[in-house]
C-alpha atoms as a PDB file:
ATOM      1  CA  UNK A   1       0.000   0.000   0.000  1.00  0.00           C
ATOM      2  CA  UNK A   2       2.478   2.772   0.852  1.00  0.00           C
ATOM      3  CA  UNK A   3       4.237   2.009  -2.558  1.00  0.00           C
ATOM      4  CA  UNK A   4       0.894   2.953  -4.347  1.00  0.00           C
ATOM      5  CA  UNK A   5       0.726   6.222  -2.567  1.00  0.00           C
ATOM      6  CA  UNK A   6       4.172   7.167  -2.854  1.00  0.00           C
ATOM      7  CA  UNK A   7       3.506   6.556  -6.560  1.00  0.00           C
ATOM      8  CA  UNK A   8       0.192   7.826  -7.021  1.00  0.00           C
ATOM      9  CA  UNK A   9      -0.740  10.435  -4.777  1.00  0.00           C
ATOM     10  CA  UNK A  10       0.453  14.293  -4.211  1.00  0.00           C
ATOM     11  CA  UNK A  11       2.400  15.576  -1.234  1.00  0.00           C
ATOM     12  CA  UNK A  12      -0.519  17.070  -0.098  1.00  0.00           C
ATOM     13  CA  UNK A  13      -2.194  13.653   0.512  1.00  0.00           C
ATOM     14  CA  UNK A  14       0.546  10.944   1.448  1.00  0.00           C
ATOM     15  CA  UNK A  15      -0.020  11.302   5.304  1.00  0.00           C
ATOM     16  CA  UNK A  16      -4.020  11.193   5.014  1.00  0.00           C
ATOM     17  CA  UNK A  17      -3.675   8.239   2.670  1.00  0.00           C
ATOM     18  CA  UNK A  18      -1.160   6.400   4.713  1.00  0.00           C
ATOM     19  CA  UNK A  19      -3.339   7.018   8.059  1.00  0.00           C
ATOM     20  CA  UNK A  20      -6.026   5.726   6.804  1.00  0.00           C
ATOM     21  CA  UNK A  21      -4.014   2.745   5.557  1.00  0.00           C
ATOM     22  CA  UNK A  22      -2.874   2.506   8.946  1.00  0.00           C
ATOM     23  CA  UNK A  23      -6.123   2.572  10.492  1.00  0.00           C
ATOM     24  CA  UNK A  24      -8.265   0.102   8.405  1.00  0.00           C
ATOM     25  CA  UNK A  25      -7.080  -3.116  10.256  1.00  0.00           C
ATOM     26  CA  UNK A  26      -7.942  -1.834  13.319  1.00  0.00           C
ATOM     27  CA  UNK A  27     -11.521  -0.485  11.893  1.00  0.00           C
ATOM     28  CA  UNK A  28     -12.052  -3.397  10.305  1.00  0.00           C
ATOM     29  CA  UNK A  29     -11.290  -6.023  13.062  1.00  0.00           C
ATOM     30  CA  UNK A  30     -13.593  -3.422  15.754  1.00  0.00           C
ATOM     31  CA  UNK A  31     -16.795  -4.026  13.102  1.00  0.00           C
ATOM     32  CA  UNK A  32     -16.045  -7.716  13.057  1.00  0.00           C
ATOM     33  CA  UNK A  33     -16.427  -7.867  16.477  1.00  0.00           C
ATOM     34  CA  UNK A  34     -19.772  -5.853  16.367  1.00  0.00           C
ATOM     35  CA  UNK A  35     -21.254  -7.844  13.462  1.00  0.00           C
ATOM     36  CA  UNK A  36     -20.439 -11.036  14.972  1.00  0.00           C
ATOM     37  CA  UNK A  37     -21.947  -9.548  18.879  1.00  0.00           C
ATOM     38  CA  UNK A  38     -25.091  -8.164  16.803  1.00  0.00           C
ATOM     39  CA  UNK A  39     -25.516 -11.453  15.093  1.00  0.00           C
ATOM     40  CA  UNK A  40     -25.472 -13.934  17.509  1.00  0.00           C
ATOM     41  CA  UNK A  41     -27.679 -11.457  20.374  1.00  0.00           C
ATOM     42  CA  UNK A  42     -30.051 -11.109  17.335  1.00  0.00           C
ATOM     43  CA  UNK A  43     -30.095 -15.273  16.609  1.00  0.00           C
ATOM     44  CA  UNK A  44     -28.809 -15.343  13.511  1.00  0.00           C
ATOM     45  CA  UNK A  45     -29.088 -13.557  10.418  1.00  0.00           C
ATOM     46  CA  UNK A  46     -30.708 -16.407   8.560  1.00  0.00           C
ATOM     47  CA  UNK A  47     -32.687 -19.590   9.890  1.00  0.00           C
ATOM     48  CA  UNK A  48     -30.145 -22.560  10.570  1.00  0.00           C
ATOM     49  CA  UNK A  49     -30.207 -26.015  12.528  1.00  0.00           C
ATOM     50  CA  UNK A  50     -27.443 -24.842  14.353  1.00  0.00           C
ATOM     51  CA  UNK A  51     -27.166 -22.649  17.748  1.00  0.00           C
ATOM     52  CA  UNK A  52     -23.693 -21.283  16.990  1.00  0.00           C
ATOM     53  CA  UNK A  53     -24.455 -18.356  15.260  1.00  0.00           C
ATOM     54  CA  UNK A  54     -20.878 -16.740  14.801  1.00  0.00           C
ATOM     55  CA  UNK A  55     -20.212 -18.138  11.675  1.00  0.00           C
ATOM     56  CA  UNK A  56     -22.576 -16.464   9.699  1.00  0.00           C
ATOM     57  CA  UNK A  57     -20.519 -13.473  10.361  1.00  0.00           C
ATOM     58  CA  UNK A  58     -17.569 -15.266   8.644  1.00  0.00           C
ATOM     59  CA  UNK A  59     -19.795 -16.037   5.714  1.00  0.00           C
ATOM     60  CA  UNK A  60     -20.534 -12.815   5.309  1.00  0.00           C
ATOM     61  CA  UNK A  61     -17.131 -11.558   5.564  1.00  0.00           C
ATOM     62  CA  UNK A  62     -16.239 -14.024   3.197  1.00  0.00           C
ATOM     63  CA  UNK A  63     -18.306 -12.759   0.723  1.00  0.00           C
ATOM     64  CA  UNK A  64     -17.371  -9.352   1.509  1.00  0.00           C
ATOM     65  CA  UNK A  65     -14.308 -10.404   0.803  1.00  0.00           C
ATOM     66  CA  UNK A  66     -15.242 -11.920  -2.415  1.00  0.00           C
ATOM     67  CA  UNK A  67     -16.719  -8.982  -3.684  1.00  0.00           C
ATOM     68  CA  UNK A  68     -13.586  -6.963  -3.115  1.00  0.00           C
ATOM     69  CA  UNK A  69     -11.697  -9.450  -5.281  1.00  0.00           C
ATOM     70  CA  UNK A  70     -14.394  -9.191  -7.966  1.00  0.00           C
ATOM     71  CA  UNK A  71     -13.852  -5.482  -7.854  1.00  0.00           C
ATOM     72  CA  UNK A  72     -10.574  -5.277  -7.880  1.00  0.00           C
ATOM     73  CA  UNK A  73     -10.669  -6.921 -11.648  1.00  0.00           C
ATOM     74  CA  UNK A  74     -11.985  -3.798 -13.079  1.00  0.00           C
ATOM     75  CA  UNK A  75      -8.696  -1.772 -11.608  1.00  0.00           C
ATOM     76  CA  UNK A  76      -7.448  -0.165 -14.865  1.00  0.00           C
ATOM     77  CA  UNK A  77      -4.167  -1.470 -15.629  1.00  0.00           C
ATOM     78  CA  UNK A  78      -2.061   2.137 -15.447  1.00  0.00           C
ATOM     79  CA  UNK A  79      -2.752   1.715 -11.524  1.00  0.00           C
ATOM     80  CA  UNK A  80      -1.172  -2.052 -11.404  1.00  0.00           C
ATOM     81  CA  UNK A  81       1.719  -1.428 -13.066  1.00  0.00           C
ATOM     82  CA  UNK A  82       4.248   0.387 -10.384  1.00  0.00           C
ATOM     83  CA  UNK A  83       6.832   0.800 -12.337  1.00  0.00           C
ATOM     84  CA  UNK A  84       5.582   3.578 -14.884  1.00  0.00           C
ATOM     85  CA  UNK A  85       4.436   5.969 -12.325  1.00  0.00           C
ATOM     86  CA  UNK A  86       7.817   5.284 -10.586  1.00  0.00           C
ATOM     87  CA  UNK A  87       9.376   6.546 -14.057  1.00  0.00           C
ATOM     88  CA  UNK A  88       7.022   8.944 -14.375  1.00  0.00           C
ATOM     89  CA  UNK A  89       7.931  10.234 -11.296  1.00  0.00           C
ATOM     90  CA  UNK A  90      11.487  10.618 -11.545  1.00  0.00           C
ATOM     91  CA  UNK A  91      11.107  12.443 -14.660  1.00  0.00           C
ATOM     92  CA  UNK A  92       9.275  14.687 -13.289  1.00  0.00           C
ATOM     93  CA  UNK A  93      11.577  15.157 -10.246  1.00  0.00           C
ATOM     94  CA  UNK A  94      14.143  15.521 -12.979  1.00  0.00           C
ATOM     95  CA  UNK A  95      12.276  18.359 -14.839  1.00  0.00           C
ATOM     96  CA  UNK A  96      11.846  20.258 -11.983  1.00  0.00           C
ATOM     97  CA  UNK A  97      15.386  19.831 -10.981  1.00  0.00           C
ATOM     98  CA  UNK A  98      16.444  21.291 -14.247  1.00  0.00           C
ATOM     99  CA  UNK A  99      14.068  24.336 -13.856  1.00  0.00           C
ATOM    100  CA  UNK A 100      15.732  25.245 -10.163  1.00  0.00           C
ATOM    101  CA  UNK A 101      19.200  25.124 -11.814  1.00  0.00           C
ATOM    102  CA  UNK A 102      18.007  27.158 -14.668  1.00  0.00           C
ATOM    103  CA  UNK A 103      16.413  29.684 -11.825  1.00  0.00           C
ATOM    104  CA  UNK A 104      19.922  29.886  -9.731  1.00  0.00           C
ATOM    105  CA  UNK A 105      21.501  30.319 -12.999  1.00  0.00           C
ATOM    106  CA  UNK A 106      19.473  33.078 -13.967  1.00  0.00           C
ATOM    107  CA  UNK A 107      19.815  34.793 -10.451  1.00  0.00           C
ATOM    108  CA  UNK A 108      23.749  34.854 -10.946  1.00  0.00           C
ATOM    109  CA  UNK A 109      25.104  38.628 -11.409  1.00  0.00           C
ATOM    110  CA  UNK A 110      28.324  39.505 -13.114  1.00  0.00           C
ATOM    111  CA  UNK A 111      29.263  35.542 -13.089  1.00  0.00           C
ATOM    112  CA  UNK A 112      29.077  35.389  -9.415  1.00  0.00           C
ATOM    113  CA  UNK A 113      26.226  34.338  -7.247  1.00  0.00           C
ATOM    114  CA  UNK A 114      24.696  36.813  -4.773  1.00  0.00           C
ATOM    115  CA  UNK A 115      24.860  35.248  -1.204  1.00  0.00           C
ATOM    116  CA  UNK A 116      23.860  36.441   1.607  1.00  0.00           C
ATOM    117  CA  UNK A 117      26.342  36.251   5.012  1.00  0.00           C
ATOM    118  CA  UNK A 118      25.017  37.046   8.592  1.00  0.00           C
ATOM    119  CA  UNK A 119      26.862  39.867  10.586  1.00  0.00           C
ATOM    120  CA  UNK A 120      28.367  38.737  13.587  1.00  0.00           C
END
């Protein structure tokens, strides 16, 4: 995951994307819990032979799961392959290191730079 927001996010968004990557485990293993309390206090989300209730909540996060996998098919393929927004990246990082050393460059006077020193 944090490869795929490295690669595919801005600045601006790498620390909400990566807390909420962070956080989802925990999320999701809290509502687990819940379902599988609220299922068995409720007897069962469907009719069974059985008493033991909690593993309807494992079917249905089975098929949650399922679903996700059936989703995740239809991911267009520029977002699975890593390695052109990695290039893309750089060359972007290189551009835009170009255009700094063109701007220090250009703020040279009479062939030396202007600095600035602190009196002591």
């Amino acid at each position: 995951m944090p490869l795929y927001v490295d690669a595919y996010s801005s600045q601006k968004s790498k620390i909400y994307l990566l807390s909420i990557a962070m956080l989802c485990p925990t999320i999701g293993v809290v509502f687990g819990y819940g379902m599988t309390s609220y299922i068995i206090n409720r007897g069962g989300v469907w009719k069974t032979v059985y008493k033991a209730y909690w593993w309807q909540s494992f079917r249905i996060q089975t098929w949650l799961n399922w679903l996700t996998a059936v989703l995740a098919l239809f991911i267009p393929g520029k977002y699975l392959n890593i390695d052109e927004a990695v290039q893309e990246k750089r060359n972007y990082l290189k551009h835009m290191q170009e255009e700094l050393k063109e701007k220090s460059s250009q703020a040279e006077v009479g062939g030396t730079a202007q600095t600035f020193s602190p009196k002591k």
